[in-house]
C-alpha atoms as a PDB file:
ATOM      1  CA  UNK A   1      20.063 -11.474 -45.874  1.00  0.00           C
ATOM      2  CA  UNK A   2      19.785 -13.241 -49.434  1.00  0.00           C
ATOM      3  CA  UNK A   3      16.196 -12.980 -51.360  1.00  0.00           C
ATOM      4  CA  UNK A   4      16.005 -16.834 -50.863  1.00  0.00           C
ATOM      5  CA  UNK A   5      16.372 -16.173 -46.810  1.00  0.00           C
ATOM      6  CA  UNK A   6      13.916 -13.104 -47.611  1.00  0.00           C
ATOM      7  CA  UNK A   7      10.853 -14.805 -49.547  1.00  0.00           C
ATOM      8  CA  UNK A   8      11.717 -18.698 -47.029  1.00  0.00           C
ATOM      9  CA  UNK A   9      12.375 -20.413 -50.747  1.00  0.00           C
ATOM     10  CA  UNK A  10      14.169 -23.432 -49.424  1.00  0.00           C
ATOM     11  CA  UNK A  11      17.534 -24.398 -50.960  1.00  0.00           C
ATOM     12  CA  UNK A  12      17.722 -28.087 -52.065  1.00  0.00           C
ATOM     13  CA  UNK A  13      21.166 -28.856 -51.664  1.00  0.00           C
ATOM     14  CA  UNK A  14      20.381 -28.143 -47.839  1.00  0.00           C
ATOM     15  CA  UNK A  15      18.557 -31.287 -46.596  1.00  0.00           C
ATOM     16  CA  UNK A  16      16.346 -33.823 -48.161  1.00  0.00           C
ATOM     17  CA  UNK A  17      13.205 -31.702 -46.447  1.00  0.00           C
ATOM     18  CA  UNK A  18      14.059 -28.418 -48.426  1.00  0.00           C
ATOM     19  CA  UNK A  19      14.866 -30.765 -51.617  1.00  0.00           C
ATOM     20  CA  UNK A  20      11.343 -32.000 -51.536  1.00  0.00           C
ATOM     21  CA  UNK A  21       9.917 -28.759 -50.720  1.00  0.00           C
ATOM     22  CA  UNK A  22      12.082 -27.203 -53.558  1.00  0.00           C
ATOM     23  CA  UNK A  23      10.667 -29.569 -56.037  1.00  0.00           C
ATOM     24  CA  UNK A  24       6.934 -29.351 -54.681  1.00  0.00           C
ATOM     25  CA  UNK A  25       7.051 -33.271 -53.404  1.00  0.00           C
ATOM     26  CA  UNK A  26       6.213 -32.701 -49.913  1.00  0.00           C
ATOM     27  CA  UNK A  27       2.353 -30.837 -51.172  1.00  0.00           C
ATOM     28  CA  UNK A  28       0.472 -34.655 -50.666  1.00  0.00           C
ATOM     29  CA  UNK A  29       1.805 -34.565 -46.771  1.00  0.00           C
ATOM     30  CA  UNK A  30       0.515 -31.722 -45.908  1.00  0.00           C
ATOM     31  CA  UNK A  31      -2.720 -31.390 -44.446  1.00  0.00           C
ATOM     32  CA  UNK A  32      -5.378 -28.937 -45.972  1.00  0.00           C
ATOM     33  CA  UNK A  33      -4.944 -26.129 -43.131  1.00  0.00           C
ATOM     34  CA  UNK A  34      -1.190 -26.415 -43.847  1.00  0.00           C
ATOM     35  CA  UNK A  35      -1.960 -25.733 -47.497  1.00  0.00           C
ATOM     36  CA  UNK A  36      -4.009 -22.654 -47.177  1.00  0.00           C
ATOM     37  CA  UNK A  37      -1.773 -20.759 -44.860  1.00  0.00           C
ATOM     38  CA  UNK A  38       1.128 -21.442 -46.862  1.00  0.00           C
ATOM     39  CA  UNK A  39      -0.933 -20.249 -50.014  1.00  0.00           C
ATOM     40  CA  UNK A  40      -1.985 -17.048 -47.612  1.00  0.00           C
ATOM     41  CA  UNK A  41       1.834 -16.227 -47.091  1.00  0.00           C
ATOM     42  CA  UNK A  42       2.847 -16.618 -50.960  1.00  0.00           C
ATOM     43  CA  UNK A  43       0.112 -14.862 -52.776  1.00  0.00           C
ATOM     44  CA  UNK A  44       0.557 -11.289 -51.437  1.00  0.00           C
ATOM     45  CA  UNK A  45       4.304 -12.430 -52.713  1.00  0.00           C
ATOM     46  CA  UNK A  46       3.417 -12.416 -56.342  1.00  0.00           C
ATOM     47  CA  UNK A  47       2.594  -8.481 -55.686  1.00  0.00           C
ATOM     48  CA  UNK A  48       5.413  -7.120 -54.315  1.00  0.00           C
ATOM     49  CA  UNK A  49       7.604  -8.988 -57.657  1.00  0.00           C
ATOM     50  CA  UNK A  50      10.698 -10.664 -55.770  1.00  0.00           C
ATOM     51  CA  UNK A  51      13.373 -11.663 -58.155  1.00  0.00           C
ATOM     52  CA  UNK A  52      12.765 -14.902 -57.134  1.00  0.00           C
ATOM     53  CA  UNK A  53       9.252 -15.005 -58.503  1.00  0.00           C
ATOM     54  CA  UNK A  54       8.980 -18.115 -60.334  1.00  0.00           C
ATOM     55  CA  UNK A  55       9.374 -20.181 -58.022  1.00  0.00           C
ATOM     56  CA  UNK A  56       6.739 -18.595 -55.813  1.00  0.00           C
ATOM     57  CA  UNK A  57       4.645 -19.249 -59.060  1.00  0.00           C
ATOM     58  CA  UNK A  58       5.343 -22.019 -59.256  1.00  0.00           C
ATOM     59  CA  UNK A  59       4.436 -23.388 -55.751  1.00  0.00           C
ATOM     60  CA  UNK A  60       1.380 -21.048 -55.325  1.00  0.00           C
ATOM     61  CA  UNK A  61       0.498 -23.302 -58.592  1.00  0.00           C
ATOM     62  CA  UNK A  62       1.053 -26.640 -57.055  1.00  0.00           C
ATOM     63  CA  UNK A  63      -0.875 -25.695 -54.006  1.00  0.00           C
ATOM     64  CA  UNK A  64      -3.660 -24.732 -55.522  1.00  0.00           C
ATOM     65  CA  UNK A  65      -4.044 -27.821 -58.215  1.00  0.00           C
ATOM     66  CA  UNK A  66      -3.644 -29.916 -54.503  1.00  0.00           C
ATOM     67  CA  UNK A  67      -6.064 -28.057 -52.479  1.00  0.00           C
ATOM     68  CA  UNK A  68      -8.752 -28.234 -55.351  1.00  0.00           C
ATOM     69  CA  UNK A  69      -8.076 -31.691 -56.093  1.00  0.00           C
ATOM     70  CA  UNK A  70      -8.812 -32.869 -52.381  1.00  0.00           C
ATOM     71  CA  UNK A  71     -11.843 -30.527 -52.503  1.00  0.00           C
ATOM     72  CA  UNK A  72     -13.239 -32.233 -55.427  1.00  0.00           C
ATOM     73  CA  UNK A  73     -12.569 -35.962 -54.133  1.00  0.00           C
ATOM     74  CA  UNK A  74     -14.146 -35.088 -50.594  1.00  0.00           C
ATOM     75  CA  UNK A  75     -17.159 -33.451 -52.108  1.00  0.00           C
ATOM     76  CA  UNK A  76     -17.473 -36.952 -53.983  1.00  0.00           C
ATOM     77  CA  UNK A  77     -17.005 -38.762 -50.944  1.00  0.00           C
ATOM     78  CA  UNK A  78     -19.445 -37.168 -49.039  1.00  0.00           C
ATOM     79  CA  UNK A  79     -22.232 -37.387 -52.389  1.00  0.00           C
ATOM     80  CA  UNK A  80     -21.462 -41.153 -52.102  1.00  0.00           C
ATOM     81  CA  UNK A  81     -22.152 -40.852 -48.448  1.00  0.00           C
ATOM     82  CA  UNK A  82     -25.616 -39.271 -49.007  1.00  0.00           C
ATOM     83  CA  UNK A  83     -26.255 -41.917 -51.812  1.00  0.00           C
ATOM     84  CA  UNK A  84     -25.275 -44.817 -49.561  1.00  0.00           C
ATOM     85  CA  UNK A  85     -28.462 -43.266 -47.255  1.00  0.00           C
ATOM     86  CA  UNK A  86     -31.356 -43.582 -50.033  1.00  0.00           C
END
């Protein structure tokens, strides 16, 4: 079994899925649940130091600048709700 196989980093010469998911294009599709158990399963993977680390990095940093980013525009939705009351 191969450290990519190991750590599920997806090869992008596979499929167009595992191309996108390679490059960290398929992060806007996914819904917020599927976000924050995929960044559940990577961050105890920055501890244990894979050789493949970066790009674990790399997508645990993508996640989170998604994640946040819908946080922040539905906490402004819902402000803009609550004004729309007064």
């Amino acid at each position: 079994m191969t450290n990519r196989m190991l750590f599920n980093i997806p090869n992008p010469m596979y499929s167009v899925q595992q191309f996108n998911r390679y490059y960290h294009l398929d992060i806007p599709d996914l819904t917020d649940e599927a976000i924050q158990e995929e960044l559940w399963s990577l961050r105890p993977l920055l501890f244990r130091l894979p050789p493949c680390k970066e790009w674990i990095k790399e997508r645990v940093f993508e996640l989170t600048k998604e994640y946040n980013r819908r946080g922040y525009s539905k906490r402004i939705q819902a402000r803009k709700r609550t004004e729309d009351c007064y």
